[in-house]
Each structure stands twice: as structure tokens, then as C-alpha cells.
N, C-alpha and C. Protein backbone atom coordinates (compact mmCIF):
# COMPACT_ATOMS: atom_id res chain seq x y z
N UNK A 1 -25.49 23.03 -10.19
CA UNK A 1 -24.41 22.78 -9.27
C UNK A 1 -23.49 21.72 -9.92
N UNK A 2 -22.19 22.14 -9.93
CA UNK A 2 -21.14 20.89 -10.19
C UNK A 2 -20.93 19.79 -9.73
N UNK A 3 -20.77 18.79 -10.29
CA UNK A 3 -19.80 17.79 -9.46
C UNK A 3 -19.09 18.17 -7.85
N UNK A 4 -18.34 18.54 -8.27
CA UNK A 4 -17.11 19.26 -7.31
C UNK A 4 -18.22 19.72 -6.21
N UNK A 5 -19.16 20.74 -6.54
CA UNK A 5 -20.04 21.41 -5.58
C UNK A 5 -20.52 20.18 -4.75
N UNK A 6 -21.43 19.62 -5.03
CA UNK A 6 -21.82 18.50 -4.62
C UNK A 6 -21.06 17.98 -3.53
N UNK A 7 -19.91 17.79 -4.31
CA UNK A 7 -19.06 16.51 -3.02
C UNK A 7 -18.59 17.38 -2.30
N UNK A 8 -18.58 18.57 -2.34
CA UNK A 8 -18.12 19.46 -0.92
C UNK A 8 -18.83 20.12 -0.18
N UNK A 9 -20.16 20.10 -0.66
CA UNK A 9 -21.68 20.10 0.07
C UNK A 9 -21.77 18.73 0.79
N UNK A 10 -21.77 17.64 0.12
CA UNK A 10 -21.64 16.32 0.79
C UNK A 10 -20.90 15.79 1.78
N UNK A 11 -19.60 16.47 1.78
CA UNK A 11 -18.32 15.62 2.80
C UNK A 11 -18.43 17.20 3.61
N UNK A 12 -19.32 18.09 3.71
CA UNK A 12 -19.52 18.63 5.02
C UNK A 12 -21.02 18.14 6.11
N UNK A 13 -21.70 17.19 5.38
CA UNK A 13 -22.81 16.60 6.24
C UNK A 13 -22.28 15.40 6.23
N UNK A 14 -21.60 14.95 6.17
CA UNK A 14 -21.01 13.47 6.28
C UNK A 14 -19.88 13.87 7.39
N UNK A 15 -18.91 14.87 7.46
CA UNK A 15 -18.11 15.66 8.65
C UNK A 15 -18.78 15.67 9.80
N UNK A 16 -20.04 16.15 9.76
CA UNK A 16 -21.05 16.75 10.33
C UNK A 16 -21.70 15.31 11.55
N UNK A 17 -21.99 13.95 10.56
CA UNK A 17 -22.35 13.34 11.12
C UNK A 17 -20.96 12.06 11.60
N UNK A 18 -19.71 12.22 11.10
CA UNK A 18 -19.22 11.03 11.27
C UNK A 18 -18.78 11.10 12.76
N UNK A 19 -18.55 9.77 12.98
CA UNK A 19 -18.41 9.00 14.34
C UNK A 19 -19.51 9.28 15.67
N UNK A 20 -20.55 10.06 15.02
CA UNK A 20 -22.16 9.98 15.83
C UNK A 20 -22.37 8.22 15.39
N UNK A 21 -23.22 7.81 16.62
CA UNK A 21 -23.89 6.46 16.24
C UNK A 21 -25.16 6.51 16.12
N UNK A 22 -25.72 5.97 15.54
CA UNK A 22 -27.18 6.17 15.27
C UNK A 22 -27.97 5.55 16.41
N UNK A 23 -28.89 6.85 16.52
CA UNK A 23 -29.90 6.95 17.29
C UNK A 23 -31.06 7.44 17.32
N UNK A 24 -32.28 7.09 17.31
CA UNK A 24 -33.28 7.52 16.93
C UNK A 24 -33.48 9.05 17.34
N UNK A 25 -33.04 9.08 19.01
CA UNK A 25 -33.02 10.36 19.39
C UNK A 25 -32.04 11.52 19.14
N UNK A 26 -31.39 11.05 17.97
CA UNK A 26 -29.94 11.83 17.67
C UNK A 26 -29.75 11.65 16.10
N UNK A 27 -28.20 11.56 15.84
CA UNK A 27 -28.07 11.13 14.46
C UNK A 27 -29.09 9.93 14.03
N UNK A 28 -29.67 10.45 12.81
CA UNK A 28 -30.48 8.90 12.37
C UNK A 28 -30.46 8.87 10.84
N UNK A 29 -30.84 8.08 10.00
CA UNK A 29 -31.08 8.23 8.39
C UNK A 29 -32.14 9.19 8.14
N UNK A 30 -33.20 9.40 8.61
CA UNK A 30 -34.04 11.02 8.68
C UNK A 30 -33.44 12.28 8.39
N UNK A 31 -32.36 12.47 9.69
CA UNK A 31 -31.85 13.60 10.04
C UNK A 31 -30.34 13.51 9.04
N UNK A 32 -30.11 12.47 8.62
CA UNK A 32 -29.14 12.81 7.19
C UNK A 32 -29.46 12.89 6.50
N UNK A 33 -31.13 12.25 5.85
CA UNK A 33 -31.52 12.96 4.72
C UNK A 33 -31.83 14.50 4.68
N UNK A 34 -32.39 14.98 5.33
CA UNK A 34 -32.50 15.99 5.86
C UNK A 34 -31.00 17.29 5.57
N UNK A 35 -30.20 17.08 6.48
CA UNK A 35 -28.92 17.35 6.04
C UNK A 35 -28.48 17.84 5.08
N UNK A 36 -28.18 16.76 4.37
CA UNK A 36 -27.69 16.49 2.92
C UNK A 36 -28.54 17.06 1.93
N UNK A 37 -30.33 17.00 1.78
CA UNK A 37 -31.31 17.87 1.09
C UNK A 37 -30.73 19.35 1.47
N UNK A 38 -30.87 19.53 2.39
CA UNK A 38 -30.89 20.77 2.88
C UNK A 38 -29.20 21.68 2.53
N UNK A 39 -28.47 20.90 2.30
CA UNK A 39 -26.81 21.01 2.09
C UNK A 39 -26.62 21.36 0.68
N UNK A 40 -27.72 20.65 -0.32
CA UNK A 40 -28.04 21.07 -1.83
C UNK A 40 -28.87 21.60 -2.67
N UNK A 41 -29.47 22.61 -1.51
CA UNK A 41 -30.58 23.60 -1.58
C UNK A 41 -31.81 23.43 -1.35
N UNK A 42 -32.30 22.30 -1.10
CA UNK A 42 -33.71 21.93 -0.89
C UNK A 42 -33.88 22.67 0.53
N UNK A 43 -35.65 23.27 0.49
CA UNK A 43 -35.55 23.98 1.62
C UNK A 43 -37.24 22.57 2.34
N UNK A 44 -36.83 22.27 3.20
CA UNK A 44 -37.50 21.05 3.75
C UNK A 44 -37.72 21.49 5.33
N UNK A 45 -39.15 20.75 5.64
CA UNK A 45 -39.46 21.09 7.17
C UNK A 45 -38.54 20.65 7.95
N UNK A 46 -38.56 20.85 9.47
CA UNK A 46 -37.42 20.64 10.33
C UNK A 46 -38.10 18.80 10.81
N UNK A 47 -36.86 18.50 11.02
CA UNK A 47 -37.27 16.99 11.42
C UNK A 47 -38.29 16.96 13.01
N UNK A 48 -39.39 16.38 13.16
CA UNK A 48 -39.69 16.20 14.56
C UNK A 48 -38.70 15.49 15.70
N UNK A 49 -39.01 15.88 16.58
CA UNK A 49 -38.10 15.43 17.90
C UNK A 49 -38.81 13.86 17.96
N UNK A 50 -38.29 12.69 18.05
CA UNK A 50 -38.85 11.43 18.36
C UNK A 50 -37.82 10.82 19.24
N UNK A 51 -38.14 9.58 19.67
CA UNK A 51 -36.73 8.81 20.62
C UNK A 51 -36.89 7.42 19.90
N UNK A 52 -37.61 6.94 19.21
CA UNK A 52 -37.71 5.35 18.72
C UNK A 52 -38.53 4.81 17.71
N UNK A 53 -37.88 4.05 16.90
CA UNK A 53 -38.61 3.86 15.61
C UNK A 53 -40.37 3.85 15.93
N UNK A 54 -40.97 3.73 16.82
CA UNK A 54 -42.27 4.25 17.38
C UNK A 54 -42.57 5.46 16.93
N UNK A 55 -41.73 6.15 17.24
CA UNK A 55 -42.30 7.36 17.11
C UNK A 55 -41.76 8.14 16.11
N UNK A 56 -40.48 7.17 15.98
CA UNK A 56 -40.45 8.26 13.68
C UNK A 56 -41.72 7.90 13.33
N UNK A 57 -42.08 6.68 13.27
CA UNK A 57 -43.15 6.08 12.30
C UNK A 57 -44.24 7.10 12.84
N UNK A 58 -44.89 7.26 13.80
CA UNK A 58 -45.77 8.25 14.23
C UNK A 58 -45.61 9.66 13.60
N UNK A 59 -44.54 9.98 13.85
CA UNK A 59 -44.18 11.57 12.95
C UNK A 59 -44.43 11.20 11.52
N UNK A 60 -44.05 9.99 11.07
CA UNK A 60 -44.33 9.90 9.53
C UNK A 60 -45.82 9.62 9.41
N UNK A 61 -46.67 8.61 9.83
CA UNK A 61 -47.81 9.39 9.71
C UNK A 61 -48.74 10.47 9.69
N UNK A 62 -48.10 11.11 11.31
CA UNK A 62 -49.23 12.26 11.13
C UNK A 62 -48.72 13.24 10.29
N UNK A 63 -47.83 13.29 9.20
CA UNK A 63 -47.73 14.38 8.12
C UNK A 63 -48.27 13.28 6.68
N UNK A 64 -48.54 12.39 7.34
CA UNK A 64 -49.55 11.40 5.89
C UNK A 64 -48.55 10.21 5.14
N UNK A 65 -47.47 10.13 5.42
CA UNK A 65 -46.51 9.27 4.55
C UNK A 65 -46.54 7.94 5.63
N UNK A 66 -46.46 6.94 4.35
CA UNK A 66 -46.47 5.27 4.73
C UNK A 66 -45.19 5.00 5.38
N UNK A 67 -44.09 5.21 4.68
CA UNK A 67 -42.87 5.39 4.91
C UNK A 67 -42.07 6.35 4.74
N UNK A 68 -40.36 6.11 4.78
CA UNK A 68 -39.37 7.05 4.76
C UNK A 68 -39.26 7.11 3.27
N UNK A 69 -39.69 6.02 2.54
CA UNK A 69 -39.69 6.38 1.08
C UNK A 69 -40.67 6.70 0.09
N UNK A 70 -41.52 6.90 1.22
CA UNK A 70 -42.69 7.60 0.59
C UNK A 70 -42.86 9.03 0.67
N UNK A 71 -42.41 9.49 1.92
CA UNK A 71 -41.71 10.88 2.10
C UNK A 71 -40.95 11.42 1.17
N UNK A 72 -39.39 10.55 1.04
CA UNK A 72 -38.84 11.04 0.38
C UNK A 72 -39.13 11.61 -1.84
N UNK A 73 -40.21 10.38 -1.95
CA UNK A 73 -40.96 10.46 -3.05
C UNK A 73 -41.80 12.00 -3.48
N UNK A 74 -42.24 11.95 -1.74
CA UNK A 74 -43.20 13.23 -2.13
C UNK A 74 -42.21 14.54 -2.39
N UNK A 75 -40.57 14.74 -1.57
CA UNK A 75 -39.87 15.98 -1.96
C UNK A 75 -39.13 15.53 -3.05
N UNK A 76 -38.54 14.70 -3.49
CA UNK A 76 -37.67 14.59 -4.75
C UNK A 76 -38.29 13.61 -5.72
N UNK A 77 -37.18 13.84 -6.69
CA UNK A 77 -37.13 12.73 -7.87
C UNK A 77 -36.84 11.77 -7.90
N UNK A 78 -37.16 10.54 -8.09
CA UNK A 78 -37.31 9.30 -7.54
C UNK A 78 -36.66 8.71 -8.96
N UNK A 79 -35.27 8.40 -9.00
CA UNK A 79 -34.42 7.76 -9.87
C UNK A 79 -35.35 6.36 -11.03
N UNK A 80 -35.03 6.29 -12.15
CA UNK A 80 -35.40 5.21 -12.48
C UNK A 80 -34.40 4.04 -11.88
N UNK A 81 -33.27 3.95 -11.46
CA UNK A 81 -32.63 2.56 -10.72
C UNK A 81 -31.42 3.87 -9.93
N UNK A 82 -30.78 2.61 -8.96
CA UNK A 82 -29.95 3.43 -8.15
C UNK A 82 -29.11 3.53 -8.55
N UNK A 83 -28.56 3.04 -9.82
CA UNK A 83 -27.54 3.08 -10.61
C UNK A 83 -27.23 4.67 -11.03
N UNK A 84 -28.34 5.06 -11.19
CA UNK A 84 -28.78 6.67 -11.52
C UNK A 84 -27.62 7.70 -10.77
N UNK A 85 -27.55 7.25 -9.23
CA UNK A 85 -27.59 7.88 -8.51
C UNK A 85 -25.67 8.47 -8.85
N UNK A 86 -25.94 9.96 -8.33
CA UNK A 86 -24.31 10.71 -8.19
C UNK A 86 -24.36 10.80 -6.99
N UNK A 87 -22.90 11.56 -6.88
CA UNK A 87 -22.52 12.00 -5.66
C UNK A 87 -23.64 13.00 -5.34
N UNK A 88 -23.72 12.26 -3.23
CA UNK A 88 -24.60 13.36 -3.23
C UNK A 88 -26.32 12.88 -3.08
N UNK A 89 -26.45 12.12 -4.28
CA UNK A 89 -27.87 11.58 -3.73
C UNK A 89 -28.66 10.41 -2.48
N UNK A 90 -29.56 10.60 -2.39
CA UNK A 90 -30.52 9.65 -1.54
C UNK A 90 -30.56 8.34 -2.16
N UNK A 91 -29.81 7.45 -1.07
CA UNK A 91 -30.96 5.81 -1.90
C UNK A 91 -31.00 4.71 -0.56
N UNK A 92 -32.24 4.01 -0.46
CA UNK A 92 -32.92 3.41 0.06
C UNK A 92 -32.00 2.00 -0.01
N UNK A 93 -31.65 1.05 1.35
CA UNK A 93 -31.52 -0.16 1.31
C UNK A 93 -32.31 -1.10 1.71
N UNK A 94 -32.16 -2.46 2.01
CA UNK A 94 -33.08 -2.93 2.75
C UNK A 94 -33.01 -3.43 4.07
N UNK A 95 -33.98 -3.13 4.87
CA UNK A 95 -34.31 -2.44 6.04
C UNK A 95 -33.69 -3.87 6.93
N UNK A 96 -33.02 -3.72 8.14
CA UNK A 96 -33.30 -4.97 8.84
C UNK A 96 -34.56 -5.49 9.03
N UNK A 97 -34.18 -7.12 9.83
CA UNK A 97 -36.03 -7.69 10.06
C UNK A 97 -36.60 -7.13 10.86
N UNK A 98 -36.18 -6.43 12.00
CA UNK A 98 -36.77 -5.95 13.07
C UNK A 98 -37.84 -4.77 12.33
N UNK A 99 -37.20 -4.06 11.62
CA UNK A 99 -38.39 -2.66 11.06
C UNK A 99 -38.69 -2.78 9.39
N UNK A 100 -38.92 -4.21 9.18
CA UNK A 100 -39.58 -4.90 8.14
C UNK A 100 -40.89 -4.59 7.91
N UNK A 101 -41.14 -4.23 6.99
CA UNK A 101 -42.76 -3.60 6.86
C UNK A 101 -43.17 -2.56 7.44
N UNK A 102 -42.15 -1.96 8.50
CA UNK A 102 -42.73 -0.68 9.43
C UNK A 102 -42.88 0.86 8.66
N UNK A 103 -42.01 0.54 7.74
CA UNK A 103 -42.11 2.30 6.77
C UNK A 103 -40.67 3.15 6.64
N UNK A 104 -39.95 2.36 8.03
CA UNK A 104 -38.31 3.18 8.42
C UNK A 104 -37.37 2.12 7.25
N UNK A 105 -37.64 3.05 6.56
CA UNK A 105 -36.28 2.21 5.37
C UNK A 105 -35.06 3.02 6.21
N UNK A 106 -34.05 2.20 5.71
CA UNK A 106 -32.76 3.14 5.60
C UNK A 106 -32.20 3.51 4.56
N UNK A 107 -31.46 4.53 4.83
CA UNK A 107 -31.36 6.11 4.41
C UNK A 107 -30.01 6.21 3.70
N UNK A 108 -29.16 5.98 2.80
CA UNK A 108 -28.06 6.27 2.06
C UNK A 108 -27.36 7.31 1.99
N UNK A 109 -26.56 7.78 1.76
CA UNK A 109 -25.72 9.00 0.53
C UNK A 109 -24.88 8.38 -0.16
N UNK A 110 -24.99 8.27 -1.55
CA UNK A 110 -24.47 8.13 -2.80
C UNK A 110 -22.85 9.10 -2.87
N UNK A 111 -22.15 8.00 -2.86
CA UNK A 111 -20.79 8.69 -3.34
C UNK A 111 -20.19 9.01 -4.65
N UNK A 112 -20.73 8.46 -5.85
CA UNK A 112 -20.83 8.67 -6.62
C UNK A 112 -19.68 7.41 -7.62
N UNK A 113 -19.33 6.95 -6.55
CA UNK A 113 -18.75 5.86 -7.27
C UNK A 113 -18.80 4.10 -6.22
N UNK A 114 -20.23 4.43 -6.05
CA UNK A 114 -20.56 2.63 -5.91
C UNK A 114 -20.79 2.62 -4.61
N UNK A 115 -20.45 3.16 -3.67
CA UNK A 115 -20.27 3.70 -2.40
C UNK A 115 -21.48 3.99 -1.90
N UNK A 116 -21.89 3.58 -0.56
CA UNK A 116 -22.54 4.43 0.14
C UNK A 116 -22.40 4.74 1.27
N UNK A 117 -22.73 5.55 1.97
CA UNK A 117 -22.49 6.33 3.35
C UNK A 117 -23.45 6.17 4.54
N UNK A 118 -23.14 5.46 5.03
CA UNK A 118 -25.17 5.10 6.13
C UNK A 118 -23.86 4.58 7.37
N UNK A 119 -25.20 4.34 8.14
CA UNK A 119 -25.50 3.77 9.66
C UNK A 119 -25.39 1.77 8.60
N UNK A 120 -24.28 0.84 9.69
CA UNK A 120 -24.25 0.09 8.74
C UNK A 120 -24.93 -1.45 10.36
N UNK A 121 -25.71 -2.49 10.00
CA UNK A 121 -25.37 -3.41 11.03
C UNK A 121 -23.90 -4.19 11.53
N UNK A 122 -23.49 -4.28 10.32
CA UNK A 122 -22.15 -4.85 10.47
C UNK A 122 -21.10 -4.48 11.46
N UNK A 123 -21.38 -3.18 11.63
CA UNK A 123 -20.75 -2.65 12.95
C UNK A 123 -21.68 -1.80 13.94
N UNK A 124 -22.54 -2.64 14.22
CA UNK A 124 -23.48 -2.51 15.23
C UNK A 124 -24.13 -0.63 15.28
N UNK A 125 -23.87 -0.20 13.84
CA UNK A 125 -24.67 0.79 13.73
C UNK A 125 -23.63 2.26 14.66
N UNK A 126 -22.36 1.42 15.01
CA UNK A 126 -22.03 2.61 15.79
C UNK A 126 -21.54 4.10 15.19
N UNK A 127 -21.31 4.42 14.02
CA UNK A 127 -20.28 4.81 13.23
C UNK A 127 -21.12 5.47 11.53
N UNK A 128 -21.31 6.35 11.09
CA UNK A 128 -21.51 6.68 10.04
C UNK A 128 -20.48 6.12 9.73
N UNK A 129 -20.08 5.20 7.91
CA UNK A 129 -19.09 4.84 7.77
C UNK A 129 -19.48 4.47 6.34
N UNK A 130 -18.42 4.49 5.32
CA UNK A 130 -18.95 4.20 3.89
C UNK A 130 -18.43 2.93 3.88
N UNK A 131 -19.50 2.06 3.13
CA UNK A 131 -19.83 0.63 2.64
C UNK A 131 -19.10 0.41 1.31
N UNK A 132 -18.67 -0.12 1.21
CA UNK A 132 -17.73 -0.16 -0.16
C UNK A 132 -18.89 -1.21 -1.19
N UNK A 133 -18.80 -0.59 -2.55
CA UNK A 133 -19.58 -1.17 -3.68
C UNK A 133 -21.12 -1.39 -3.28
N UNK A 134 -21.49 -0.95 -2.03
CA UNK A 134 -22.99 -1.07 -1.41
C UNK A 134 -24.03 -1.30 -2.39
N UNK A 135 -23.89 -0.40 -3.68
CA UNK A 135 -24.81 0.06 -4.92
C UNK A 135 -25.69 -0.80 -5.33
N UNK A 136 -24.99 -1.84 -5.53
CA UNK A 136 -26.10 -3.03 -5.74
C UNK A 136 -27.16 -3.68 -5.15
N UNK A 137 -26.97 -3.11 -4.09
CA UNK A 137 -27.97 -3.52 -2.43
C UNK A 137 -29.16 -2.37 -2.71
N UNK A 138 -29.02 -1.90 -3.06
CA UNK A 138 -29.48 -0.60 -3.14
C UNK A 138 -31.35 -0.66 -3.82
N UNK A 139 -32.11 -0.07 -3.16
CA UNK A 139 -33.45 -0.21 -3.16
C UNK A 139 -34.24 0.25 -4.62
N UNK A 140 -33.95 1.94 -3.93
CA UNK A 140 -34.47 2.86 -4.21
C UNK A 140 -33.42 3.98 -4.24
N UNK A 141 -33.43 5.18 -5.22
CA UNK A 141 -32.68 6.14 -5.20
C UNK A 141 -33.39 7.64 -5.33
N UNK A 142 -32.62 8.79 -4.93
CA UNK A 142 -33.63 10.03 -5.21
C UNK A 142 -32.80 11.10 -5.68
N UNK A 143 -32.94 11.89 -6.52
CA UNK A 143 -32.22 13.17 -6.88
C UNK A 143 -31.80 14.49 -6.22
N UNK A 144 -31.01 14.36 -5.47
CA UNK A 144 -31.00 15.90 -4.90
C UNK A 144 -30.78 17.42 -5.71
């Protein structure tokens, strides 16, 4: 797949999710990874129905994963740095304190130039919205 392919696979799950606010029971970093895998051919199970980081974390156990980036480890390629990352890919930030240690990282899309695309605190999470130069914040990354 091209470049070009990519970002127009990408800016239709980013269409898809913008001006949803994140919600566990709705748009969440799960259900955009999800998305976006699924937008660049990965064929991946359907997300479980949950209402609160309770019960992602519950769905992420009972299919065996510690976390959201342990999940994501087990379907993709797990970047040597996020620097790696193109348009298009998965990468991990770090989590607020509230779900510190819980397993719910949050969830990225890589724009391919420094950028990322998430659920942000800065604006109270209302808004899919891209973070300008985010990259460096940046955890963990994955290959779509």
C-alpha cells in the first residue's frame, strides 16, 4: 500500500471519529485502533461492548492481555522507536494518573509528520483532535 493509500484509508477513520468525545461506551482509543487496523487490512476481532475503564480492562483480560499494549503487540509489529512510525500507524502515550498501571494506555494515529491524532486531556477529552509535534511524547509505536 502507498503512502497516498494510507492517508486516505486514515483521514476516513479519523472522519469517522472526529468531533465524537471519548467514551468508554462509545468512541474510545480501542475502537480507533480497531478502525484504523481494520481500514489497512488487518482483519481483527470485533471490539467488546464495555461502559468504563473497568470493564475495558476486564475485556482485556479475559482474552489474556495485561494491557492495550500488550494486545496491540500480540496483532502487529511493534516499532523499534516511535520515530519509526508513518502515516497511519499505532503509538502509545503516556497514560493519565488516574489509569496509571491499569493496562488502558492511550491509543494514537501517526500522521506521518510528528503529529498525532487521539482523545487529548488538554481539552477535556472532548474532541478527536491532532496534537501538534506530539511524537516525542510518544511511548510505544506499531506497524499497520
Amino acid at each position: 500500500m502507498t503512502l497516498a493509500e494510507r492517508a486516505a484509508r486514515t483521514q476516513t477513520v479519523i472522519d469517522r471519529f472526529r468531533g465524537k468525545p471519548f467514551r468508554w461506551e462509545g468512541a474510545n482509543c480501542i475502537r480507533l485502533a480497531r478502525a484504523q487496523a481494520v481500514a489497512l487490512g488487518h482483519d481483527l476481532p470485533p471490539v467488546p461492548q464495555f461502559r468504563s475503564a473497568l470493564g475495558a480492562k476486564k475485556a482485556l483480560d479475559k482474552r489474556g492481555f495485561a494491557s492495550v499494549s500488550a494486545m496491540l503487540d500480540h496483532y502487529f509489529e511493534q516499532l523499534p522507536a516511535p520515530a519509526f512510525a508513518i502515516v497511519g500507524d499505532l503509538v502509545s502515550l503516556p497514560v493519565d494518573p488516574e489509569h496509571a498501571g491499569a493496562g488502558m494506555d492511550a491509543i494514537a494515529i501517526a500522521d506521518g509528520l510528528g503529529n498525532l491524532l487521539c482523545w487529548h486531556a488538554a481539552t477535556n477529552f472532548e474532541k478527536l483532535e491532532v496534537v501538534k509535534f506530539a511524537m516525542p511524547d510518544a511511548v510505544k509505536a506499531w506497524r499497520l
